[in-house]
Every structure is written in structure tokens, then in C-alpha cells.
N, C-alpha and C. Protein backbone atom coordinates (compact mmCIF):
# COMPACT_ATOMS: atom_id res chain seq x y z
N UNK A 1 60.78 -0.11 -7.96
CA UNK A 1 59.58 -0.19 -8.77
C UNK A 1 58.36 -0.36 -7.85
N UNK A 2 57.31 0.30 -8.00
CA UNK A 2 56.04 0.43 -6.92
C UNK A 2 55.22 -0.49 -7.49
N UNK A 3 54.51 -1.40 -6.96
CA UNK A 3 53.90 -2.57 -7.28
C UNK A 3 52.27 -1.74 -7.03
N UNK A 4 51.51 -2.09 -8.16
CA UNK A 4 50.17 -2.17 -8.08
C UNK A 4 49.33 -2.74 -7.28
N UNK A 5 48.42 -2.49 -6.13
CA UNK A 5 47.96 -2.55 -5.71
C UNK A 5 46.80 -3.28 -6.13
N UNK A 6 46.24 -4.61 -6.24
CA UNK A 6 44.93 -4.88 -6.70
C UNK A 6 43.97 -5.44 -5.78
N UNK A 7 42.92 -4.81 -5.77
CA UNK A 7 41.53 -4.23 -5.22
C UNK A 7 41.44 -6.27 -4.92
N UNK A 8 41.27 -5.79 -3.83
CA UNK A 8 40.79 -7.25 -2.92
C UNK A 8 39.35 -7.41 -2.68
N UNK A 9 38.47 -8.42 -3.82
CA UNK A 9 37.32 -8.23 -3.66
C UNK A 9 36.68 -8.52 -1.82
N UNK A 10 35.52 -8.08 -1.45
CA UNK A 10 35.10 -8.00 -0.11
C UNK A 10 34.38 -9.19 -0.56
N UNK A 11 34.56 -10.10 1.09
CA UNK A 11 33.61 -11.15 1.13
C UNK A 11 32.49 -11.49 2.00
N UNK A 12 31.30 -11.44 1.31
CA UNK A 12 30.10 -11.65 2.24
C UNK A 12 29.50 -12.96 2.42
N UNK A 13 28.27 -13.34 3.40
CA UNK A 13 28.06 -14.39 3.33
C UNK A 13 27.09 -14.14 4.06
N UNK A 14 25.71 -14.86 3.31
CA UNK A 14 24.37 -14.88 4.03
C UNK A 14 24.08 -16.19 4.84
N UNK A 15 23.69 -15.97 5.48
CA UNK A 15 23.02 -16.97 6.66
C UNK A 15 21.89 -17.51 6.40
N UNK A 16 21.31 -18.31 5.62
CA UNK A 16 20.18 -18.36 5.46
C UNK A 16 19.50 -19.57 6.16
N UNK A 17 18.21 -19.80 6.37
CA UNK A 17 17.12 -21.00 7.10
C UNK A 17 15.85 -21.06 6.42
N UNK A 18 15.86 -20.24 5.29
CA UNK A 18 14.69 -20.58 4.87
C UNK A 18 13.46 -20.12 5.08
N UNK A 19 13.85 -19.26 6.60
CA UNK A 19 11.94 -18.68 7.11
C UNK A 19 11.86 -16.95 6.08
N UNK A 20 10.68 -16.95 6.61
CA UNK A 20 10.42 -15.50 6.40
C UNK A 20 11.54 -14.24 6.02
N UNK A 21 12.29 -14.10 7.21
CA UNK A 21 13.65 -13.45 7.01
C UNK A 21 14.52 -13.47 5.86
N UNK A 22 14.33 -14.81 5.20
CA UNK A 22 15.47 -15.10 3.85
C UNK A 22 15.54 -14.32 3.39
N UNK A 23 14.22 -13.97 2.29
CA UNK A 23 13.69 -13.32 1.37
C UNK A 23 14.81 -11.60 1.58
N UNK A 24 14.51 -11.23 3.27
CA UNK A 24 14.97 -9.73 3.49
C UNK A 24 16.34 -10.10 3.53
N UNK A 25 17.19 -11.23 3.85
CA UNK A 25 18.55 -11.24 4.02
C UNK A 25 18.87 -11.49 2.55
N UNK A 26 18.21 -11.76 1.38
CA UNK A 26 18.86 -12.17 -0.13
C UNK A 26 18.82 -10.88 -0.55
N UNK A 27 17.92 -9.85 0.06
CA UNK A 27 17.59 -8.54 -0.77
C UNK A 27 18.90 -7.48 -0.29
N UNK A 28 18.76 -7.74 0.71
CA UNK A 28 20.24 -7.01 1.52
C UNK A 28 21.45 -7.40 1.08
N UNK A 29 21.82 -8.20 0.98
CA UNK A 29 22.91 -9.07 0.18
C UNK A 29 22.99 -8.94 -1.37
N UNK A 30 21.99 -8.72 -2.47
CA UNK A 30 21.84 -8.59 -3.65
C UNK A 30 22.10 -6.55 -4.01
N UNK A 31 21.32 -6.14 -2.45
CA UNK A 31 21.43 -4.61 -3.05
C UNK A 31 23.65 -4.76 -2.63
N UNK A 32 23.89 -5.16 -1.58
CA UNK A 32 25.47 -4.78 -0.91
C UNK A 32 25.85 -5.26 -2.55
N UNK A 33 25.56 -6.67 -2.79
CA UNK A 33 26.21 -6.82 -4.23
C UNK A 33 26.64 -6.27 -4.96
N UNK A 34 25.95 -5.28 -5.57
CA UNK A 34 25.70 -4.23 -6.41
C UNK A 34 26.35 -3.43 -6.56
N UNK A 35 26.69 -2.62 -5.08
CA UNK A 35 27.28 -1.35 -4.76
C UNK A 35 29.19 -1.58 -4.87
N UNK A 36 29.20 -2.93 -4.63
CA UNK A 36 30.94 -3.08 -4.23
C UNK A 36 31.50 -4.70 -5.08
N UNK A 37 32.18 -4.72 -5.13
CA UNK A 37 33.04 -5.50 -5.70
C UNK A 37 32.67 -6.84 -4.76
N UNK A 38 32.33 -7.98 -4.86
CA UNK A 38 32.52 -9.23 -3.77
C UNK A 38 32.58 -10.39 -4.06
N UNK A 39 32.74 -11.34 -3.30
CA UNK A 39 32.05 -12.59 -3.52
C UNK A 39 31.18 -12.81 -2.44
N UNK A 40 30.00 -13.84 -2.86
CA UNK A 40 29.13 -13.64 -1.96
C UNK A 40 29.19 -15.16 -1.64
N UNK A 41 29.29 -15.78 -0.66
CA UNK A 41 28.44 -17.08 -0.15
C UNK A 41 27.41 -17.10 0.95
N UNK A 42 26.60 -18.70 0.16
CA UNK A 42 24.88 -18.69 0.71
C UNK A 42 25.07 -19.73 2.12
N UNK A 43 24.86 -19.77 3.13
CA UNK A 43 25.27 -20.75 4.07
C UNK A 43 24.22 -20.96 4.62
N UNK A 44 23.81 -22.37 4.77
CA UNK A 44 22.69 -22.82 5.60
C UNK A 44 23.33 -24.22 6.22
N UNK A 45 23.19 -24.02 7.60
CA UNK A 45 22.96 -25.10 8.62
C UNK A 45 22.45 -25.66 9.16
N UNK A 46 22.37 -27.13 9.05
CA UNK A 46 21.69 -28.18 9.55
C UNK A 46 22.17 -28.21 10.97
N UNK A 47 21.16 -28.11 11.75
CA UNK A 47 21.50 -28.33 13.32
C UNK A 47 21.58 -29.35 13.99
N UNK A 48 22.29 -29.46 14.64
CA UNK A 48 22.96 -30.95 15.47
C UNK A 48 21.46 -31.62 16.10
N UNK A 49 21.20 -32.58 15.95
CA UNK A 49 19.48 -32.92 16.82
C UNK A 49 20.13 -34.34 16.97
N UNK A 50 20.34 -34.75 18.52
CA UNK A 50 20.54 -35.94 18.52
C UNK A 50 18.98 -36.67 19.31
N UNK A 51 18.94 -37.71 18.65
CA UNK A 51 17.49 -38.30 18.87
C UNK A 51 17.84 -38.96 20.79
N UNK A 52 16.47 -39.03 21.37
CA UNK A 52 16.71 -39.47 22.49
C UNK A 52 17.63 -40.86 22.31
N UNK A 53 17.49 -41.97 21.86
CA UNK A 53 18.12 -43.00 22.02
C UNK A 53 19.36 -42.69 21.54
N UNK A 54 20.06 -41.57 21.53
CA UNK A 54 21.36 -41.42 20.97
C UNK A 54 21.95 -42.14 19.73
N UNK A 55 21.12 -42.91 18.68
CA UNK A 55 21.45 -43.28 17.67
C UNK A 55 21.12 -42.21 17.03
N UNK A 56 22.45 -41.62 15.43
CA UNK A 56 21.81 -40.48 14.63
C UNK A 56 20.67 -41.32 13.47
N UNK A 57 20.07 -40.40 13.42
CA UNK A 57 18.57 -40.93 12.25
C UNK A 57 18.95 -40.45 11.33
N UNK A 58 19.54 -41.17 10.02
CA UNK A 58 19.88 -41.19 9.05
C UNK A 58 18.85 -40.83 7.82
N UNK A 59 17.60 -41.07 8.24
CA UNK A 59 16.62 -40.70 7.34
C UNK A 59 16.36 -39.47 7.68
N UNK A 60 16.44 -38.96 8.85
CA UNK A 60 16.05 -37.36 9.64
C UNK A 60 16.85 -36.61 8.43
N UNK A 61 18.35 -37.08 8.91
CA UNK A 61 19.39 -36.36 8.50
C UNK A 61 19.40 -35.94 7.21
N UNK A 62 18.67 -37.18 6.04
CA UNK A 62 19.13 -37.16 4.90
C UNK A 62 17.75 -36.09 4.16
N UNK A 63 16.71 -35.79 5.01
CA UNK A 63 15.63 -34.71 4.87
C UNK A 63 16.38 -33.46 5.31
N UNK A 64 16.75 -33.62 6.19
CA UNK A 64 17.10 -31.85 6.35
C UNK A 64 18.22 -31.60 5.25
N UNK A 65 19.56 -32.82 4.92
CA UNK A 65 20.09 -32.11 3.92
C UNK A 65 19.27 -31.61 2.78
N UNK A 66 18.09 -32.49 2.35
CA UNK A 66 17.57 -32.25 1.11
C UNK A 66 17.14 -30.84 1.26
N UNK A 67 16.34 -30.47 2.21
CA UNK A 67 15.79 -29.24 2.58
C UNK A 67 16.73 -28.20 2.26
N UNK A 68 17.61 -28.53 2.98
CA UNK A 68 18.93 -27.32 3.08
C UNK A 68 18.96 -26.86 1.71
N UNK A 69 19.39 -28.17 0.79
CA UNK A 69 20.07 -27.95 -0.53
C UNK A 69 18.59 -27.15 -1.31
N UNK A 70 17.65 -27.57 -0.80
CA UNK A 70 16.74 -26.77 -1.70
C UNK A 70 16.21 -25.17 -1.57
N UNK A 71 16.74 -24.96 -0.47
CA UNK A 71 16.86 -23.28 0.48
C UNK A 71 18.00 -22.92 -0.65
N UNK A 72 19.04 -23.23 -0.26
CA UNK A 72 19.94 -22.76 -1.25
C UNK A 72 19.93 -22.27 -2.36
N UNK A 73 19.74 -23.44 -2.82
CA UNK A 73 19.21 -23.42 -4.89
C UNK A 73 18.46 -22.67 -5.05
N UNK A 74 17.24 -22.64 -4.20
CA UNK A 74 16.24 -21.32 -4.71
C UNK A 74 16.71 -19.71 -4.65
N UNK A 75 17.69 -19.69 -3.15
CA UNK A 75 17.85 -18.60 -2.81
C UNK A 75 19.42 -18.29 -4.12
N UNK A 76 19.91 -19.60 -4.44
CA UNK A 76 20.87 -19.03 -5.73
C UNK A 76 20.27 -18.42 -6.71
N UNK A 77 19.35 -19.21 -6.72
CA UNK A 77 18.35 -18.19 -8.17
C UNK A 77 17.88 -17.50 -8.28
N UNK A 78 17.60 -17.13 -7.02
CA UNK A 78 16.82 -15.85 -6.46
C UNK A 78 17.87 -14.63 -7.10
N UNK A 79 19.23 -15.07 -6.47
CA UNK A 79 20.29 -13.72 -6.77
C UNK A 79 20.77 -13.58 -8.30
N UNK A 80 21.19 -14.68 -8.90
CA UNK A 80 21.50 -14.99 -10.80
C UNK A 80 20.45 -14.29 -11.29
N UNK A 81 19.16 -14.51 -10.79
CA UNK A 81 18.08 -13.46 -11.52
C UNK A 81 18.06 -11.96 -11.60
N UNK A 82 19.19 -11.53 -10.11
CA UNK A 82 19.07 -10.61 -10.55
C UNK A 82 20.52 -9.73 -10.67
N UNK A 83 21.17 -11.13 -11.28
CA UNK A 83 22.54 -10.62 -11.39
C UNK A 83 23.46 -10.70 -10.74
N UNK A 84 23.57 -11.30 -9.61
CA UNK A 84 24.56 -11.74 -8.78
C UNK A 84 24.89 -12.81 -8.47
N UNK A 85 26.00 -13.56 -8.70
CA UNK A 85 26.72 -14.47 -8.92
C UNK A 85 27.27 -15.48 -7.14
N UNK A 86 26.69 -16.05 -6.64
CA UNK A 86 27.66 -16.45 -5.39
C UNK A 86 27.64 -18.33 -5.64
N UNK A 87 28.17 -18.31 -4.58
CA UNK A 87 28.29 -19.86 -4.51
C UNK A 87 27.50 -20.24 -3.03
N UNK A 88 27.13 -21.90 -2.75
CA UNK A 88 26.57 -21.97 -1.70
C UNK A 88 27.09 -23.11 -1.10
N UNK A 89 27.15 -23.14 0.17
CA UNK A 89 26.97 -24.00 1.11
C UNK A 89 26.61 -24.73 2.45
N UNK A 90 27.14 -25.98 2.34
CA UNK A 90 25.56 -26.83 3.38
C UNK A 90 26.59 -27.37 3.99
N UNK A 91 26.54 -27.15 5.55
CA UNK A 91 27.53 -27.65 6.73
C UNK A 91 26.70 -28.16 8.06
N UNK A 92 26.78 -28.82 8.45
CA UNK A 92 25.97 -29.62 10.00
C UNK A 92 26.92 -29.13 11.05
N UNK A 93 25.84 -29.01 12.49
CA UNK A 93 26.39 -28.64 13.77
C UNK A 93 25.98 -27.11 14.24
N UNK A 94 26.47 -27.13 15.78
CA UNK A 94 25.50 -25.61 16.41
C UNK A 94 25.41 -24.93 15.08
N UNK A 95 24.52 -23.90 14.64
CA UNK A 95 24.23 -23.03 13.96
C UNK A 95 24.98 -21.94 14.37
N UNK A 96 25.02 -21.20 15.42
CA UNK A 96 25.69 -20.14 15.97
C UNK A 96 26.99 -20.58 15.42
N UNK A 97 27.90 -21.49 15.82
CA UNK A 97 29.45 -21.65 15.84
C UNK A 97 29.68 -21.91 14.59
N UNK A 98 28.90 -22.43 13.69
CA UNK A 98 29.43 -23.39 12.48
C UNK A 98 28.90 -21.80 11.07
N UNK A 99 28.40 -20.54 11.56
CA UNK A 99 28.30 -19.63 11.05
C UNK A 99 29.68 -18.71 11.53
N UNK A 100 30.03 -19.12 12.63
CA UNK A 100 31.42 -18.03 13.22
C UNK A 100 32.76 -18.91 12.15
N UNK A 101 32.30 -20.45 12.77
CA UNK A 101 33.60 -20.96 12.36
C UNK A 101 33.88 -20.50 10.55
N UNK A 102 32.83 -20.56 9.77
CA UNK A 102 33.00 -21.02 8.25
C UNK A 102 33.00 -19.19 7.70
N UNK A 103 32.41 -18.20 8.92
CA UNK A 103 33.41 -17.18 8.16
C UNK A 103 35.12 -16.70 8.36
N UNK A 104 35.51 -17.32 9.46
CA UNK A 104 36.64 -16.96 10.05
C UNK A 104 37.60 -18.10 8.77
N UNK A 105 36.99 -19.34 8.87
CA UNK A 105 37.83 -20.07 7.68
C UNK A 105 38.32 -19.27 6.39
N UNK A 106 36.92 -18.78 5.68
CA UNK A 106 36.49 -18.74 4.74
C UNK A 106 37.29 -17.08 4.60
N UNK A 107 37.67 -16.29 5.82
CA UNK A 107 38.17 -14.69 5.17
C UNK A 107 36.88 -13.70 5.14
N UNK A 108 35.86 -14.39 5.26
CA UNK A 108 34.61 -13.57 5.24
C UNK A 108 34.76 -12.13 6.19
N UNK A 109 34.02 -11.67 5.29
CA UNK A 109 34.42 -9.73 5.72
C UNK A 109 33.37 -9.01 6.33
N UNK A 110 32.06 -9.80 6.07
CA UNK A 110 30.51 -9.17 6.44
C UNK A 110 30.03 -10.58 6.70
N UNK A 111 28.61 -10.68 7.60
CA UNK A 111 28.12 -11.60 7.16
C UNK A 111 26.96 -10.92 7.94
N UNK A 112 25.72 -11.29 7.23
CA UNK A 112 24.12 -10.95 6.88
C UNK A 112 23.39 -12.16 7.29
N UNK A 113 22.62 -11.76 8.52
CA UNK A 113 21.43 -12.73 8.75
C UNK A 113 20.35 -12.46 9.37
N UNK A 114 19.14 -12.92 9.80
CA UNK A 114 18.28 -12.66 9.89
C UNK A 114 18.27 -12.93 11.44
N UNK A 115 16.75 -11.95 11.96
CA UNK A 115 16.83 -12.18 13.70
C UNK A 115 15.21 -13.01 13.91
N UNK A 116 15.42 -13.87 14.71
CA UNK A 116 13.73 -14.36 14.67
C UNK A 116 12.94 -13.35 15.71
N UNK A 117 13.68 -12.12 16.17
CA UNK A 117 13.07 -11.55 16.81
C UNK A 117 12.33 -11.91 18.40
N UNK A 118 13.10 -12.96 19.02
CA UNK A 118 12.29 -13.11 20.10
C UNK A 118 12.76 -11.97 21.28
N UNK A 119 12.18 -11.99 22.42
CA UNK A 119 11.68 -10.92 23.34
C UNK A 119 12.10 -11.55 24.59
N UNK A 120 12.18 -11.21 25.41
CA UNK A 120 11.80 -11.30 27.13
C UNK A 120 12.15 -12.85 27.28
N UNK A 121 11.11 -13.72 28.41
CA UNK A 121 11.58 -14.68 28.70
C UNK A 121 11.99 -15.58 27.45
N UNK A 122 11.33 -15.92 26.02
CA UNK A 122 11.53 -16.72 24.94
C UNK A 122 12.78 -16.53 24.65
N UNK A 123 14.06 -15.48 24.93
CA UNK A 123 15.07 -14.94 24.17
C UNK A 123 15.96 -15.29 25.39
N UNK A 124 15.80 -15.10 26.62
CA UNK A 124 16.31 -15.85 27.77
C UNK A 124 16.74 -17.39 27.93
N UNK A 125 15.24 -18.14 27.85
CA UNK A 125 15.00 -19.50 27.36
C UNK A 125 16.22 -19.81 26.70
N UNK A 126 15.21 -19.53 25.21
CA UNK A 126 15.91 -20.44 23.85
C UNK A 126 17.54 -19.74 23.53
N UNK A 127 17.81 -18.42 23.28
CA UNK A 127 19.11 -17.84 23.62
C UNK A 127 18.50 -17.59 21.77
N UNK A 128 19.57 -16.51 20.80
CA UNK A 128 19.52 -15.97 20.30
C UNK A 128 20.93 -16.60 19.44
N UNK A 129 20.52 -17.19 18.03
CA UNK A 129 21.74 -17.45 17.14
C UNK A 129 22.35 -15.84 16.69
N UNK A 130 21.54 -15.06 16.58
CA UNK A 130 22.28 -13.98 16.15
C UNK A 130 23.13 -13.33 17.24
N UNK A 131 22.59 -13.44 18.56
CA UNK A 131 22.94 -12.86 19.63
C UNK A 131 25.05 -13.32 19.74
N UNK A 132 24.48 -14.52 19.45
CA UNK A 132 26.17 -15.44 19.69
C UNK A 132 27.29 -15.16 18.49
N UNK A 133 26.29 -15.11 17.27
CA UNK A 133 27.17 -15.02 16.28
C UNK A 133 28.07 -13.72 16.16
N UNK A 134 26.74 -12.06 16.34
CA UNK A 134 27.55 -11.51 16.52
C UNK A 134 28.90 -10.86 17.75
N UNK A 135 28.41 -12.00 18.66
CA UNK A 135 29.39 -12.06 20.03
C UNK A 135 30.82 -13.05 19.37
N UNK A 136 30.61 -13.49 19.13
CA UNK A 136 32.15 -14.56 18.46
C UNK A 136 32.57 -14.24 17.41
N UNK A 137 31.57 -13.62 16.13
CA UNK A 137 32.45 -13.28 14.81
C UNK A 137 33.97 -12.68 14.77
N UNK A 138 34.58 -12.73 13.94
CA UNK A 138 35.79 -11.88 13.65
C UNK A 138 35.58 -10.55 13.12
N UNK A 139 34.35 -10.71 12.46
CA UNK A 139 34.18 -9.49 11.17
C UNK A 139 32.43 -8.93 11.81
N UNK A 140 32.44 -8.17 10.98
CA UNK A 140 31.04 -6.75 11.31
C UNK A 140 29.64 -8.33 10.64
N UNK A 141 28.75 -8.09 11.54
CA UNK A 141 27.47 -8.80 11.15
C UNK A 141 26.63 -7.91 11.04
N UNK A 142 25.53 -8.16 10.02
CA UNK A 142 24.90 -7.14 9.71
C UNK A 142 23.27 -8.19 10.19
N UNK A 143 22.78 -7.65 10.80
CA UNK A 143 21.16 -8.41 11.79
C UNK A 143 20.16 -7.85 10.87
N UNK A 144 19.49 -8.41 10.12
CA UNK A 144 18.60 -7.55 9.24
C UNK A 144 16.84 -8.17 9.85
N UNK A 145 15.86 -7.26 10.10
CA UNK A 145 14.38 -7.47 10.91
C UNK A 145 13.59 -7.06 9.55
């Protein structure tokens, strides 16, 4: 007896921070929506900042979660408005790794994020989250400018 085959939805996952870029990484993510079968998750990371006196600042901390959670929520509503359904979440630590690690967990099949675009010595310097992510991912990243 030949067993049915059922269609394995594709899983994406946006990267989001909130700047400028969001807006183009929710639109990219809402049109992929559309076209294919998926689930989508919203991921934003709080970055590791340890204060000089090496104690963590608990009040720091408990602002950027708020922040995070409110990037999210907007950017959930952003997509329900226009029909697309995902879930979101809020994880601490490098940004680069903790975007590799939580799609490789997670089965993620695409993942969509934004480039801050730096150049020459600034991109040398500071180094490039997209640069790393798509150097370590498992799966195709999509860099949206």
C-alpha cells in the first residue's frame, strides 16, 4: 500500500531589531507567506552587554526585554493585518549565534533579515551579524537592503 505523502509546511523566520530594515524584512516575509505554505517565526535578540563592573543590570535587562517584546507585537500585527499568522520570539545572547542556533533547533528552512549596510573600515571594525549568520546557518538566508 503507497502511503501519502503530506506536504511539509516550509519554515521561515524573520530576524527582526526594530530599525528601519524591519518594516522591508516583514514585507518580504508577508509577500514569501503568501506564495507557499509555512510557518513563520518573529525572532528578536537581546544582546549580551555586560556592564563594566561585571555585575548584570537587571533594570538594563528588564528594558530591553520590554523593548524586544514590543518590536514583536507590533511586527505580529503588522503580519495578522495582513493575513499571516506566525508566532514570536525573545531569546538573549550574541545575536549572530543565537539567530544560527534557534534556526537549526527550530528546523527553520529560510531565514530573512536585514543588513545595516556598513562599508569599508566600519564593517571590518564592528564585523557584520548578517555576514556570520549567513556563514554558520544550516539553511539559505535571505539579506534583504
Amino acid at each position: 500500500m503507497e502511503k501519502k505523502s503530506e506536504k511539509k509546511a516550509i519554515k521561515i523566520m524573520a530576524a527582526i531589531d526594530g530599525s528601519a530594515m524591519t518594516d522591508l524584512v516583514l514585507a518580504h516575509c508577508a509577500r514569501y507567506a503568501k506564495m507557499s505554505d509555512c510557518e513563520l517565526l518573529l525572532l528578536y535578540v537581546i544582546e549580551d552587554i555586560v556592564p563594566l563592573s561585571g555585575i548584570p543590570d537587571t533594570p538594563l535587562y528588564k528594558e530591553r526585554e520590554e523593548e524586544g517584546m514590543k518590536i514583536l507585537t507590533s511586527a505580529q500585527k503588522i503580519l495578522n493585518d495582513q493575513g499571516v499568522d506566525c508566532k514570536t520570539l525573545l531569546v538573549e545572547g550574541p545575536v549572530a549565534q543565537q539567530i544560527v542556533n534557534v534556526a537549526e533547533d527550530r528546523g527553520i528552512d529560510y531565514i530573512f533579515m536585514g543588513s545595516r549596510g556598513l562599508r569599508g573600515v566600519k564593517r571590518m571594525l564592528l564585523g557584520s551579524v548578517a555576514d556570520d549568520v549567513v556563514r554558520y546557518a544550516h539553511c539559505a538566508v535571505a539579506i534583504i537592503r
